[in-house]
PDB file of N, CA and C in Angstrom:
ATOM      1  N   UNK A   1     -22.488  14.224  -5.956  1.00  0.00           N
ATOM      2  CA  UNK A   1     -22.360  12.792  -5.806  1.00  0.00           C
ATOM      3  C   UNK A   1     -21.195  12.501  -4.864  1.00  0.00           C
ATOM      4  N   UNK A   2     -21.392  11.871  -3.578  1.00  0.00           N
ATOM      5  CA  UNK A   2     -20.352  10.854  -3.164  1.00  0.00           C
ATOM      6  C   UNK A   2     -19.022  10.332  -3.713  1.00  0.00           C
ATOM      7  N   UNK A   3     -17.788  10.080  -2.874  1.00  0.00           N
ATOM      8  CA  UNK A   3     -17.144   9.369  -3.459  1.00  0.00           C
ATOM      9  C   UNK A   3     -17.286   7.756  -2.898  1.00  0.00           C
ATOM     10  N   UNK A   4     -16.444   7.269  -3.911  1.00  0.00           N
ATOM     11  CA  UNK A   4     -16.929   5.747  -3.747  1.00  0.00           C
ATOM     12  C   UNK A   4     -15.561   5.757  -2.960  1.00  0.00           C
ATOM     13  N   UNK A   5     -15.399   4.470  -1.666  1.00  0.00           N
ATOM     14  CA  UNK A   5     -14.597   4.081  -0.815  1.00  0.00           C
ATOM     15  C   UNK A   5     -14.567   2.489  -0.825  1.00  0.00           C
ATOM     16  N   UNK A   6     -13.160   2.098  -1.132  1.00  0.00           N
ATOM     17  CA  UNK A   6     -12.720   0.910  -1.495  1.00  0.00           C
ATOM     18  C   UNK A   6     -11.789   0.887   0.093  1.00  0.00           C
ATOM     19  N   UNK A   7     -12.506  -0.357   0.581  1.00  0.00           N
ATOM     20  CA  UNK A   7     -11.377  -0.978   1.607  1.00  0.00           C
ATOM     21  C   UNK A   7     -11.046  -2.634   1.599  1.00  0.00           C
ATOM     22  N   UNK A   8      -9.856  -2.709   1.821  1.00  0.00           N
ATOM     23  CA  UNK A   8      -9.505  -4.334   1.824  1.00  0.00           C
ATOM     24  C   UNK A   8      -8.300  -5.104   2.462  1.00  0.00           C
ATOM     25  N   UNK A   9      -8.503  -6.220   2.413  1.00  0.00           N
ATOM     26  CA  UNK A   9      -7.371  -6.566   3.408  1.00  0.00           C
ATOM     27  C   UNK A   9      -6.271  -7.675   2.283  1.00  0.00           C
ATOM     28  N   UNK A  10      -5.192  -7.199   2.306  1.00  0.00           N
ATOM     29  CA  UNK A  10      -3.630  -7.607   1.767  1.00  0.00           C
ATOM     30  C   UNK A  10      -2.558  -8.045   2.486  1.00  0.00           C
ATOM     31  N   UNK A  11      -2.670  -9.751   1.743  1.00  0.00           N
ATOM     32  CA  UNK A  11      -1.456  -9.913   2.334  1.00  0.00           C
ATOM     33  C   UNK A  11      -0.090  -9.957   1.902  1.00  0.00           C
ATOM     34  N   UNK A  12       0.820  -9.228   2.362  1.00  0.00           N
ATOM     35  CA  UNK A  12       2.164  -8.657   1.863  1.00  0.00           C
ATOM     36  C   UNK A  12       3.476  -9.698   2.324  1.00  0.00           C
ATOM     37  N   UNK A  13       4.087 -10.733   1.210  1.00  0.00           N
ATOM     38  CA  UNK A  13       4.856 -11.294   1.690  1.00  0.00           C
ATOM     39  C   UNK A  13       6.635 -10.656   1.054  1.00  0.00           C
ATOM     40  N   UNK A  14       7.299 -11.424   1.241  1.00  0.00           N
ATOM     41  CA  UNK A  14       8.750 -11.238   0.773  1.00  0.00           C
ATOM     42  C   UNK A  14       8.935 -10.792  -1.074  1.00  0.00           C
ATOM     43  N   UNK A  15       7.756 -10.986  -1.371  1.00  0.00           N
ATOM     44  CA  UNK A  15       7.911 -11.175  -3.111  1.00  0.00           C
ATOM     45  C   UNK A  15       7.030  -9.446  -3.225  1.00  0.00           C
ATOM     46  N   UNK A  16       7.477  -8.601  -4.219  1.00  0.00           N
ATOM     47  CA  UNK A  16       6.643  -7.230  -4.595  1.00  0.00           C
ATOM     48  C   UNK A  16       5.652  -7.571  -4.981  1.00  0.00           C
ATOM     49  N   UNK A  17       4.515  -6.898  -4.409  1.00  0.00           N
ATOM     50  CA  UNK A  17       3.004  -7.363  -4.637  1.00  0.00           C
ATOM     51  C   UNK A  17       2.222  -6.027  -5.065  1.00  0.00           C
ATOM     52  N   UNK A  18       1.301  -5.923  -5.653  1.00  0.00           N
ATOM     53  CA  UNK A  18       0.675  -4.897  -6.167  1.00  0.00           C
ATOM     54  C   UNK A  18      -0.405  -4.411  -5.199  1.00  0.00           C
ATOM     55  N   UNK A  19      -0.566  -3.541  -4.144  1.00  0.00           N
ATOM     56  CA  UNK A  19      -1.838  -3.333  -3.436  1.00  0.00           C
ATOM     57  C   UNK A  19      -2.891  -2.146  -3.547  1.00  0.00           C
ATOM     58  N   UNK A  20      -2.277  -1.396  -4.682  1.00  0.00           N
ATOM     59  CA  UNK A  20      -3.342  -0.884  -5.098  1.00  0.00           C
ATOM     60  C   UNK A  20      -2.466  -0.123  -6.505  1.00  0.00           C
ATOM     61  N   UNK A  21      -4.046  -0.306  -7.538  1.00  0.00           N
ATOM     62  CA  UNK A  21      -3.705  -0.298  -9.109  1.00  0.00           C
ATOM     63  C   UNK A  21      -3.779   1.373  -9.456  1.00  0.00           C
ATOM     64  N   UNK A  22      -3.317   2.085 -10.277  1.00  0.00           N
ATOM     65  CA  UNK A  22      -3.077   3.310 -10.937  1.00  0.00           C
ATOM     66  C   UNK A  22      -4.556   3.696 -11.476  1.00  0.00           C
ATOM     67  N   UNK A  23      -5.026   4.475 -11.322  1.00  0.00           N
ATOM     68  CA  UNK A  23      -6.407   5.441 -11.297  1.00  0.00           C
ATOM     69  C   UNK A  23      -6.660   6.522 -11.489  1.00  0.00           C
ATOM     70  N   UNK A  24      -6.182   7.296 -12.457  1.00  0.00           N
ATOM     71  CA  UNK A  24      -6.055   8.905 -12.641  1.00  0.00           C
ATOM     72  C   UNK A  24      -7.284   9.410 -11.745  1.00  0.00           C
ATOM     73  N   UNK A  25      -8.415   8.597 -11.125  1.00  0.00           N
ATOM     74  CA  UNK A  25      -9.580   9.192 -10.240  1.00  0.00           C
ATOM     75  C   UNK A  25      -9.620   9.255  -9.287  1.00  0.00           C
ATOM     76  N   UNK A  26      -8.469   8.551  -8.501  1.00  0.00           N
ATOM     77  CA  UNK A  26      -8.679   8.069  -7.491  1.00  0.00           C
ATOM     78  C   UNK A  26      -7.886   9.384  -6.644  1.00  0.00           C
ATOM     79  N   UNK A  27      -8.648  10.050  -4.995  1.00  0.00           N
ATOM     80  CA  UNK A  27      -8.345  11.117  -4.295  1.00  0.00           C
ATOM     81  C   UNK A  27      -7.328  11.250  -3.446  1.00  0.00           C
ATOM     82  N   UNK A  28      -7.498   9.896  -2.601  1.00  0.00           N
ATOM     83  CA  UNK A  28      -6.440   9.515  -1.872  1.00  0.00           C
ATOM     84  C   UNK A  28      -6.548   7.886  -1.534  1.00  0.00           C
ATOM     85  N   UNK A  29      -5.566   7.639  -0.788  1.00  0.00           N
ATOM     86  CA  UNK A  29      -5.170   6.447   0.352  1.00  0.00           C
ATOM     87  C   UNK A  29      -4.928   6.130   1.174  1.00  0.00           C
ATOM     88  N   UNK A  30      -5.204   5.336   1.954  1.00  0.00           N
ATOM     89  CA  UNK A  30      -4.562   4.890   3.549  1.00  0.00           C
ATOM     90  C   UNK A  30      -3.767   3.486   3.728  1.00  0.00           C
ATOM     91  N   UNK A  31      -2.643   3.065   3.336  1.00  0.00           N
ATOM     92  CA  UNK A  31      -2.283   1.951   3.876  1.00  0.00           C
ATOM     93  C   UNK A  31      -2.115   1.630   5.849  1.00  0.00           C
ATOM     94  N   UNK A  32      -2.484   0.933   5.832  1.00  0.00           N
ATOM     95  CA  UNK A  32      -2.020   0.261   7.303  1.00  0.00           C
ATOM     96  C   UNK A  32      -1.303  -0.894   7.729  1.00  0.00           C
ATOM     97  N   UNK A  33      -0.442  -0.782   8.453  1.00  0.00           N
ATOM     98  CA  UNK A  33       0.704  -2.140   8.205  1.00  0.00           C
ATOM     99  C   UNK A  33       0.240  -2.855   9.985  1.00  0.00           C
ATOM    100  N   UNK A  34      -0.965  -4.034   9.811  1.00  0.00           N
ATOM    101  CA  UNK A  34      -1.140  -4.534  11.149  1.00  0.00           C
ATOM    102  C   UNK A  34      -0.600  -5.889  10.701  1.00  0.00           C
ATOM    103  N   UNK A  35       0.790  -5.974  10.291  1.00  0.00           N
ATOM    104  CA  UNK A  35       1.450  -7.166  10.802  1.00  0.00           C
ATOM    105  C   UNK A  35       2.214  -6.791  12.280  1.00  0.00           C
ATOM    106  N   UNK A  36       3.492  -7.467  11.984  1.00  0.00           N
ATOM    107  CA  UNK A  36       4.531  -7.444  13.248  1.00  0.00           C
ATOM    108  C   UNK A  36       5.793  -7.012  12.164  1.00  0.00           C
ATOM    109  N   UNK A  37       5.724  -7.193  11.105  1.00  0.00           N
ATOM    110  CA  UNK A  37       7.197  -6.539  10.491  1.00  0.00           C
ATOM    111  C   UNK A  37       7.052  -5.216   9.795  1.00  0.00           C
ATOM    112  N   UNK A  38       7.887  -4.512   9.326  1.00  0.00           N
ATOM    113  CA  UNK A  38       7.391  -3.374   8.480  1.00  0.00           C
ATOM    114  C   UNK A  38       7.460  -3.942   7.210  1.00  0.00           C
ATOM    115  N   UNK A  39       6.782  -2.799   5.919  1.00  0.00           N
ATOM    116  CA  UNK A  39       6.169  -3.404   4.694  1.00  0.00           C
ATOM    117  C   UNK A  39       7.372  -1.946   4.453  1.00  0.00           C
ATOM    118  N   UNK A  40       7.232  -2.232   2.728  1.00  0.00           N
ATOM    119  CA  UNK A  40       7.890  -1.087   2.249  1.00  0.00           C
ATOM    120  C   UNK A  40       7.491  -1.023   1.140  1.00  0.00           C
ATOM    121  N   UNK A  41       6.838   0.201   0.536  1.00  0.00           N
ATOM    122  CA  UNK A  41       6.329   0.603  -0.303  1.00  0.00           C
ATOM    123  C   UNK A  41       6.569   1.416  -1.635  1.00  0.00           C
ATOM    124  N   UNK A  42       6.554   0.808  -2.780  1.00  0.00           N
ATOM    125  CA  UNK A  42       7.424   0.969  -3.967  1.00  0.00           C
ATOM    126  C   UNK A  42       6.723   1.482  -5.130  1.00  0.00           C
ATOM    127  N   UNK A  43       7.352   2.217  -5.910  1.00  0.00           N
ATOM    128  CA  UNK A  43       6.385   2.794  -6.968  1.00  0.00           C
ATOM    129  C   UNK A  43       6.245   1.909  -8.517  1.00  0.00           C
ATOM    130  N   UNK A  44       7.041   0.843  -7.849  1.00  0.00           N
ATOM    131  CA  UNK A  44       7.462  -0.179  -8.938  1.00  0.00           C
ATOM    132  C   UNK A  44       7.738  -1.431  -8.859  1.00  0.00           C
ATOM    133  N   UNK A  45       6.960  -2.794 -10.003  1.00  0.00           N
ATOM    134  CA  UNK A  45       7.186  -4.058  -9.014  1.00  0.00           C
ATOM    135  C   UNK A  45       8.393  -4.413  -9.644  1.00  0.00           C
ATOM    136  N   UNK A  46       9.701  -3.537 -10.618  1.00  0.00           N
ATOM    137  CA  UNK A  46      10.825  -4.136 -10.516  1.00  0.00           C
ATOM    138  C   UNK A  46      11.678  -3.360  -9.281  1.00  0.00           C
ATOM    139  N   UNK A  47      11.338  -3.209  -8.340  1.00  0.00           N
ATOM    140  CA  UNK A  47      12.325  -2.444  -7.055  1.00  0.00           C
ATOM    141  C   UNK A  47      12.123  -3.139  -6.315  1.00  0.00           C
ATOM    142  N   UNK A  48      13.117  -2.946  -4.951  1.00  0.00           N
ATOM    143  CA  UNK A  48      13.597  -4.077  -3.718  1.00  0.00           C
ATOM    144  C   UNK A  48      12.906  -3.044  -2.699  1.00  0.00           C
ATOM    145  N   UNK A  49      13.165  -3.608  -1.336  1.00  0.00           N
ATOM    146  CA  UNK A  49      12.650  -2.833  -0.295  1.00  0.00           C
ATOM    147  C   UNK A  49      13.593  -1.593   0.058  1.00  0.00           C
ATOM    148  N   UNK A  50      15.016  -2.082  -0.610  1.00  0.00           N
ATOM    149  CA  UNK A  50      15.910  -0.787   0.131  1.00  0.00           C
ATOM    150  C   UNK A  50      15.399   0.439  -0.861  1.00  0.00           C
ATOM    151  N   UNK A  51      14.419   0.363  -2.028  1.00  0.00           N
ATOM    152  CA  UNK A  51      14.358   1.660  -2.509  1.00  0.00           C
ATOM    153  C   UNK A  51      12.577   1.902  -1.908  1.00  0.00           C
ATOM    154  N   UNK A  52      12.590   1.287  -1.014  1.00  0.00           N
ATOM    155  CA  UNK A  52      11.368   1.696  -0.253  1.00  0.00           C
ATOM    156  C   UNK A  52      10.955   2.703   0.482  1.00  0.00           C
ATOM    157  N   UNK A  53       9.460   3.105   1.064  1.00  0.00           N
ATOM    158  CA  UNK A  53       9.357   3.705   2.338  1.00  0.00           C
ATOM    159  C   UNK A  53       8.620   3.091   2.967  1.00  0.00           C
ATOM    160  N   UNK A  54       9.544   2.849   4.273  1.00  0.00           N
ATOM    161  CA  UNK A  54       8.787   2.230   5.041  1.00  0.00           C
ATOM    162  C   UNK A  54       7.919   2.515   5.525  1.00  0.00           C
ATOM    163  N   UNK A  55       6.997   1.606   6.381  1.00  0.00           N
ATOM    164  CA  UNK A  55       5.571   1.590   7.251  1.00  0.00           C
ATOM    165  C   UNK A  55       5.580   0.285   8.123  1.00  0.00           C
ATOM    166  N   UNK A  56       6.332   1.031   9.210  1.00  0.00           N
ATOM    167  CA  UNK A  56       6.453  -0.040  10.314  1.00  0.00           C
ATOM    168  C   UNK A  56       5.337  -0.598  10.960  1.00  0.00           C
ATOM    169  N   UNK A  57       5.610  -1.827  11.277  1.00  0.00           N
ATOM    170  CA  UNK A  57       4.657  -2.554  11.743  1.00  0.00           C
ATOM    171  C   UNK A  57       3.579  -1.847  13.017  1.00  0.00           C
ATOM    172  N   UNK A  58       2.456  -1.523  12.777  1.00  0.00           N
ATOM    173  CA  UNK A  58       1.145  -0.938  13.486  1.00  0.00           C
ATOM    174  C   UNK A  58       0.953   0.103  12.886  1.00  0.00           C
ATOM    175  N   UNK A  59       2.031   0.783  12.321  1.00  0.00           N
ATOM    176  CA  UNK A  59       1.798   2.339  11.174  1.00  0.00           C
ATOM    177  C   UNK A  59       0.885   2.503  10.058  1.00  0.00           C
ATOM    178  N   UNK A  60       0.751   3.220   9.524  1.00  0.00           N
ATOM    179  CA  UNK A  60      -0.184   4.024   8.258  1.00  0.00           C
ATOM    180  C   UNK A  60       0.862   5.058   7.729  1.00  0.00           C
ATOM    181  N   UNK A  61       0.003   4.864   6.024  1.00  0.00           N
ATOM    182  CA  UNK A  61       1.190   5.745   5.601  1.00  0.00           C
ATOM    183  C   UNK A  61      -0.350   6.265   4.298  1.00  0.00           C
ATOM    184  N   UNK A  62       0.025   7.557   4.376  1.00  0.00           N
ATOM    185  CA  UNK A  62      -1.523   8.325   3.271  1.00  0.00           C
ATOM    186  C   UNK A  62      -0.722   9.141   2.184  1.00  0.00           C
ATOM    187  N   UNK A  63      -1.787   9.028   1.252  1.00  0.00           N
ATOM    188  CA  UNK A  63      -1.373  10.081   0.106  1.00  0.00           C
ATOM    189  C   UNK A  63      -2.481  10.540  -0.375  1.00  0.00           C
ATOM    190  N   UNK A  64      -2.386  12.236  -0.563  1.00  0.00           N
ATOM    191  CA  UNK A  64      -3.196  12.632  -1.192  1.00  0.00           C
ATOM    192  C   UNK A  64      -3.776  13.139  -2.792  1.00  0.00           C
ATOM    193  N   UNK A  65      -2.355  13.506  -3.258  1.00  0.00           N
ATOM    194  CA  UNK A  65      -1.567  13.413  -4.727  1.00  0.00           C
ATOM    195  C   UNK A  65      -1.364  12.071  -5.684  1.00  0.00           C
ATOM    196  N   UNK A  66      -0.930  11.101  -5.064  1.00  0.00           N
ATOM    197  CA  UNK A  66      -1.047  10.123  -6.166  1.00  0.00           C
ATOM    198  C   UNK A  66      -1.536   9.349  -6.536  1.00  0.00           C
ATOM    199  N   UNK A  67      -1.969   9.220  -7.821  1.00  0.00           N
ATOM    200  CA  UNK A  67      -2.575   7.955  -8.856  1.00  0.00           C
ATOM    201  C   UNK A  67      -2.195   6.867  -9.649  1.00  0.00           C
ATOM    202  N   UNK A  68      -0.444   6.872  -9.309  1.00  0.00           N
ATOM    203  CA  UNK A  68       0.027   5.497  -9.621  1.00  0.00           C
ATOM    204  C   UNK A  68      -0.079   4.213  -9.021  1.00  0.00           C
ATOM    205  N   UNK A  69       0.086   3.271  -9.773  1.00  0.00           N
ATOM    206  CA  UNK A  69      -0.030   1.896  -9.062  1.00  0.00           C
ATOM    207  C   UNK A  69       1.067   1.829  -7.788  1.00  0.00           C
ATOM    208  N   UNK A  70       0.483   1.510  -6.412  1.00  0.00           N
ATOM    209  CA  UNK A  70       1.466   1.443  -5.653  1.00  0.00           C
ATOM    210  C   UNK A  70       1.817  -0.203  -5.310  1.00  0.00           C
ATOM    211  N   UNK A  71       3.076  -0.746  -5.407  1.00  0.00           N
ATOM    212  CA  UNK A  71       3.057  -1.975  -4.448  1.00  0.00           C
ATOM    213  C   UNK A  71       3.869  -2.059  -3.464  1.00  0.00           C
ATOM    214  N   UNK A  72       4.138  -3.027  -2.666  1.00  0.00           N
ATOM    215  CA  UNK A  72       4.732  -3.540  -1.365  1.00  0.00           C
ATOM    216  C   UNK A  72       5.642  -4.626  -1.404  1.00  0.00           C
ATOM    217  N   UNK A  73       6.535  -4.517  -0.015  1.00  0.00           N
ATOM    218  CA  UNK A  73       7.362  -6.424  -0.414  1.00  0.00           C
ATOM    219  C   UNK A  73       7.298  -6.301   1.774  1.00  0.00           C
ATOM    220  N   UNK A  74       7.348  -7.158   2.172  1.00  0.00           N
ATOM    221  CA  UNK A  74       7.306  -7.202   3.974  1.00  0.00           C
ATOM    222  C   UNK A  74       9.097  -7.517   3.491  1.00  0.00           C
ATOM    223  N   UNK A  75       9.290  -6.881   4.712  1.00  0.00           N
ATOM    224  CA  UNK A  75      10.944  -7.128   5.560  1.00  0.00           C
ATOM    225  C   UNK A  75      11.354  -8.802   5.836  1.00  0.00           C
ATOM    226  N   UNK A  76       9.755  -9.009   6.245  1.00  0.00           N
ATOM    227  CA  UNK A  76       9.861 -10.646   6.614  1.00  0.00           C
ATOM    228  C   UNK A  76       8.388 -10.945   6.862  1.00  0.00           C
ATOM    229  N   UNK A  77       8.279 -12.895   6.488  1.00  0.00           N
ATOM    230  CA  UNK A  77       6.855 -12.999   6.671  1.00  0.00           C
ATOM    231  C   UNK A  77       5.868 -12.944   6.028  1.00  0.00           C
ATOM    232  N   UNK A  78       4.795 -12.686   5.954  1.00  0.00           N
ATOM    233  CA  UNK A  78       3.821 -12.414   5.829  1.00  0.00           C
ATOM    234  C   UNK A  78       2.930 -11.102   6.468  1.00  0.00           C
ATOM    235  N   UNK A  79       2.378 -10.371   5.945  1.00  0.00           N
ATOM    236  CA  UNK A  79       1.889  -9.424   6.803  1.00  0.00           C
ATOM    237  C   UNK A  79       0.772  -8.558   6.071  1.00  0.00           C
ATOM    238  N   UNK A  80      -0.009  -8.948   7.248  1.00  0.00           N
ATOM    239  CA  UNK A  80      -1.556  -8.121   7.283  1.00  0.00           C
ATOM    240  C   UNK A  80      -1.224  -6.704   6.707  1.00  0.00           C
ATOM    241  N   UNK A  81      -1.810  -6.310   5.903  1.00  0.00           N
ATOM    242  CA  UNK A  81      -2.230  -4.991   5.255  1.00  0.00           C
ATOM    243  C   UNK A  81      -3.920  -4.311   5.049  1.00  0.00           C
ATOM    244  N   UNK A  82      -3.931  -3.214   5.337  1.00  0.00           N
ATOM    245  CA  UNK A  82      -5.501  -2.950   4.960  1.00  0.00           C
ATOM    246  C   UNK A  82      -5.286  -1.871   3.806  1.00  0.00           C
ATOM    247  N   UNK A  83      -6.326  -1.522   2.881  1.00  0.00           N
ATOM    248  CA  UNK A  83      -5.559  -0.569   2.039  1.00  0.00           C
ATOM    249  C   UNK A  83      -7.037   0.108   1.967  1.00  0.00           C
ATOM    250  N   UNK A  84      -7.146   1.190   2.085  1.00  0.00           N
ATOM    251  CA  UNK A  84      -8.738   1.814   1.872  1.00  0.00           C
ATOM    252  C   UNK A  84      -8.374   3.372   0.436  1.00  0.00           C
ATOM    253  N   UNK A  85      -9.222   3.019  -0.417  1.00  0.00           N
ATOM    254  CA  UNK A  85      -8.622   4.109  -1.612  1.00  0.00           C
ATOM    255  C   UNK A  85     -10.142   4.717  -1.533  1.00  0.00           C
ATOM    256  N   UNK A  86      -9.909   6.368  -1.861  1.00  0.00           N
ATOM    257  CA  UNK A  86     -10.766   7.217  -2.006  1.00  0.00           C
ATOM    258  C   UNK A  86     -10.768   7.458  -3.584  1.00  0.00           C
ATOM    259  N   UNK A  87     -11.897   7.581  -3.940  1.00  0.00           N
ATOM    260  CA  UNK A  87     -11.858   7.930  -5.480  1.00  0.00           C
ATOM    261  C   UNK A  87     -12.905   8.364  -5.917  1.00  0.00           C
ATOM    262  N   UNK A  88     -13.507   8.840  -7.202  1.00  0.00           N
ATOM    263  CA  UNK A  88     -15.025   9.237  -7.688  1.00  0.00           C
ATOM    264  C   UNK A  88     -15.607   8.054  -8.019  1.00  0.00           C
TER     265      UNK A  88
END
């Protein structure tokens, strides 16, 4: 059987936002940051951006290992996100 492929588009402002939820099934991920600012990506929605990693603006950032909930906060703005998750 196939895996199922989830893609979508997120928008990431100044406040920690959740862009993709915890899934012990899920294989991997692709974020893509097509704003103009960088996003920063947190393993937790009580953390700030400085305990982030960034994904500068036009970048991608993948994982193949994890199944926790990941979220985001932008540097500034508003900003386009695509998030595509691999899973069973």
């Amino acid at each position: 059987m196939g895996r199922n492929i989830i893609t979508r588009r997120v928008m990431v402002g100044t406040e920690v936002v959740r862009i993709i939820g915890e899934n012990p099934k899920r294989k991997s991920f692709i974020i893509q940051n097509k704003g103009t600012a960088s996003i920063y990506l947190l393993g937790s929605e009580n953390l700030t951006k400085d305990d982030g990693i960034e994904v500068a603006a036009g970048a991608s950032f993948s994982d193949e290992t994890s199944t926790g909930a990941i979220y985001a906060v932008a540097e500034s703005g508003t900003q386009d996100v695509r998030v595509m998750v691999i899973g069973d």
